[in-house]
Protein backbone atom coordinates (compact mmCIF):
# COMPACT_ATOMS: atom_id res chain seq x y z
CA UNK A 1 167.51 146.34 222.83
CA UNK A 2 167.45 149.54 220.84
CA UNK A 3 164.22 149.91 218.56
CA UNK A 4 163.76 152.82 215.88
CA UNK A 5 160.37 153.61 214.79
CA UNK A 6 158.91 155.43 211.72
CA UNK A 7 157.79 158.39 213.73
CA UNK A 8 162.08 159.49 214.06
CA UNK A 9 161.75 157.85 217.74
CA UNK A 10 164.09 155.79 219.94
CA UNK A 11 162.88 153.43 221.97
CA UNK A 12 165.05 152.03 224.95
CA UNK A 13 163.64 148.64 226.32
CA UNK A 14 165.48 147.43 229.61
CA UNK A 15 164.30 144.01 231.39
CA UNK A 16 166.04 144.18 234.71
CA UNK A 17 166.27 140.99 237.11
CA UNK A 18 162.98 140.68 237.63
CA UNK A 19 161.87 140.47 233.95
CA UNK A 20 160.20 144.06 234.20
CA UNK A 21 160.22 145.78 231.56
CA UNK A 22 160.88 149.95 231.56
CA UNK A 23 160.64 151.59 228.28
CA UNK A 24 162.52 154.93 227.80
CA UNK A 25 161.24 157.44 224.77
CA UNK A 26 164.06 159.43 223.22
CA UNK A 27 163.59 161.73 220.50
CA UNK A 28 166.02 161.64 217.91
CA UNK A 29 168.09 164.69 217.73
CA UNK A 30 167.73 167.01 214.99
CA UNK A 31 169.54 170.12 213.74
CA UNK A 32 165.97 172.22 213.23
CA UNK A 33 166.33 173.83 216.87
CA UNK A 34 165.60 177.41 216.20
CA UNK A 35 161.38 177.91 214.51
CA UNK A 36 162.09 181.50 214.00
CA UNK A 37 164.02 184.75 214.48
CA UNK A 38 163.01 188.22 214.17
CA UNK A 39 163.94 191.82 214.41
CA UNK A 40 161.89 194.06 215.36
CA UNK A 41 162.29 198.02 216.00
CA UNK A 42 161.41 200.34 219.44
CA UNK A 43 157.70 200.19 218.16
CA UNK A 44 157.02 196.41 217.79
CA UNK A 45 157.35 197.30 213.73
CA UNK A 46 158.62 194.09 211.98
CA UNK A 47 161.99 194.78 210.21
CA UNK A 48 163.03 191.48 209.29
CA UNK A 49 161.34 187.94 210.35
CA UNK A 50 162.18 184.74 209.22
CA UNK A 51 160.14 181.79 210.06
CA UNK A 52 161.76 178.15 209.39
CA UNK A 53 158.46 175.87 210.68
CA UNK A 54 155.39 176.86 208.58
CA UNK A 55 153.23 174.90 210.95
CA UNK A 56 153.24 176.98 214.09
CA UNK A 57 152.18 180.33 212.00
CA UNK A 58 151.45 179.47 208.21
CA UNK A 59 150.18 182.86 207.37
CA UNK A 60 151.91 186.40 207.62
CA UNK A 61 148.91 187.48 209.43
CA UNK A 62 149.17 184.83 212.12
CA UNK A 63 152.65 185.62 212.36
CA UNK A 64 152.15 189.38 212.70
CA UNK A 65 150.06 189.09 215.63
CA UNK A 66 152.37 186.50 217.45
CA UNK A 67 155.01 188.86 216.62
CA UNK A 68 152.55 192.00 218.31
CA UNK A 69 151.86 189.83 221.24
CA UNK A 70 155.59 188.85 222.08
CA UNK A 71 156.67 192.52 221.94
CA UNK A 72 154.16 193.67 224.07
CA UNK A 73 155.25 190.98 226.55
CA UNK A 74 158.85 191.28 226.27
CA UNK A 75 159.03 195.81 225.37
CA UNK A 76 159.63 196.45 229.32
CA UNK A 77 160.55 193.21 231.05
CA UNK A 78 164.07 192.77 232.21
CA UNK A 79 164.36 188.74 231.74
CA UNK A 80 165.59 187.43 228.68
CA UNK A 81 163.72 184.02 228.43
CA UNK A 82 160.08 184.24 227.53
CA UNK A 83 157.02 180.75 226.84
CA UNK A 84 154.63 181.97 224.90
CA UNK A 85 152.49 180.13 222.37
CA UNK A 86 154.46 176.85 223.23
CA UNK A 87 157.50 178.22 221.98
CA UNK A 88 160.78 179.34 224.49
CA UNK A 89 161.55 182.61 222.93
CA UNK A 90 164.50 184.45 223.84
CA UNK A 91 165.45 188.04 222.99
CA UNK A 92 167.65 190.98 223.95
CA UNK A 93 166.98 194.48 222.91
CA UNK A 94 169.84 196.77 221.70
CA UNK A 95 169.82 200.53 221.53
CA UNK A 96 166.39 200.94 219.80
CA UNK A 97 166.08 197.13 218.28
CA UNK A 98 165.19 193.90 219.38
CA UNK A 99 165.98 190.59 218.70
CA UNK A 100 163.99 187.53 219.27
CA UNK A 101 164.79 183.62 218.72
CA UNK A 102 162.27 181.42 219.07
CA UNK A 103 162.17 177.38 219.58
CA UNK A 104 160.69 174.52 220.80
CA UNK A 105 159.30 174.56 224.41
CA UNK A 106 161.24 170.94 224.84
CA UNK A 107 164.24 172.61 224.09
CA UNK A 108 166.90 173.94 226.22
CA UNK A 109 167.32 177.85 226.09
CA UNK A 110 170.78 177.93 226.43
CA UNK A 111 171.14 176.79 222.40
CA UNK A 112 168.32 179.23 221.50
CA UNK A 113 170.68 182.15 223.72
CA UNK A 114 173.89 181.40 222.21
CA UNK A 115 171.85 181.47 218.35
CA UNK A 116 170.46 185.00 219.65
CA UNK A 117 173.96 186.50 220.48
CA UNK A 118 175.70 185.12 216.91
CA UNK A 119 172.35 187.01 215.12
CA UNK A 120 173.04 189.87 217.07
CA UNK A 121 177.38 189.33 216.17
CA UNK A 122 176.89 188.40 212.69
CA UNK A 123 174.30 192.21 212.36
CA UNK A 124 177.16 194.07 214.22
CA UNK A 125 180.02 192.76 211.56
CA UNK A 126 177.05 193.60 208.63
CA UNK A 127 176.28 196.97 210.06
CA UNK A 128 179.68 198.42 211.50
């Protein structure tokens, strides 16, 4: 028996032979993967930042510090994955700039990765 709920939630009910009853929670997919992406220079400056979930960091201030926090995590590490502030952020730096996508902590950072390297594509082609 498949359910849907007002909260966007599937609910899989499965009686087996014994008339128990397991319930499975599925969230419904959804296209809004990625909560932000910025770009930030060798310094931790802000040159471009776009945030597309106002309720993780509704203010420019709030986002400025997140922002000063995650570079000074992420300035001399050699990983590319990052959880910080219950978001999976992944970044790359390049030359003297670096790139950050952040998303859910539920999600997989292997979407978030391949949205980093067509930001990083896409500034190459606007750039070169």
């Amino acid at each position: 028996m498949l359910v849907r709920c007002k909260v966007r939630v599937i609910l899989w009910v499965n009686l087996d032979e014994r008339m128990n009853c397991n319930v499975v929670i599925f969230q419904e997919p959804t296209l809004y993967l990625v909560k932000g992406m910025v770009i930030m220079d060798n310094d931790g400056n802000r040159i471009l930042a776009k945030y597309f979930d106002s309720s993780n960091f509704p203010t420019v201030k709030e986002q400025k510090a997140f922002e000063k926090n995650l570079f000074a995590k992420t300035h001399r590490a050699n990983s590319e994955v990052i959880m910080l502030d219950g978001l999976t952020c992944v970044y790359k730096s390049n030359v003297d700039l670096f790139f950050y996508v952040m998303g859910s902590c539920n999600d997989n950072e292997v979407g978030h990765s391949r949205s980093l390297a067509l930001l990083i594509s896409i500034m190459f082609v606007i750039c070169v």
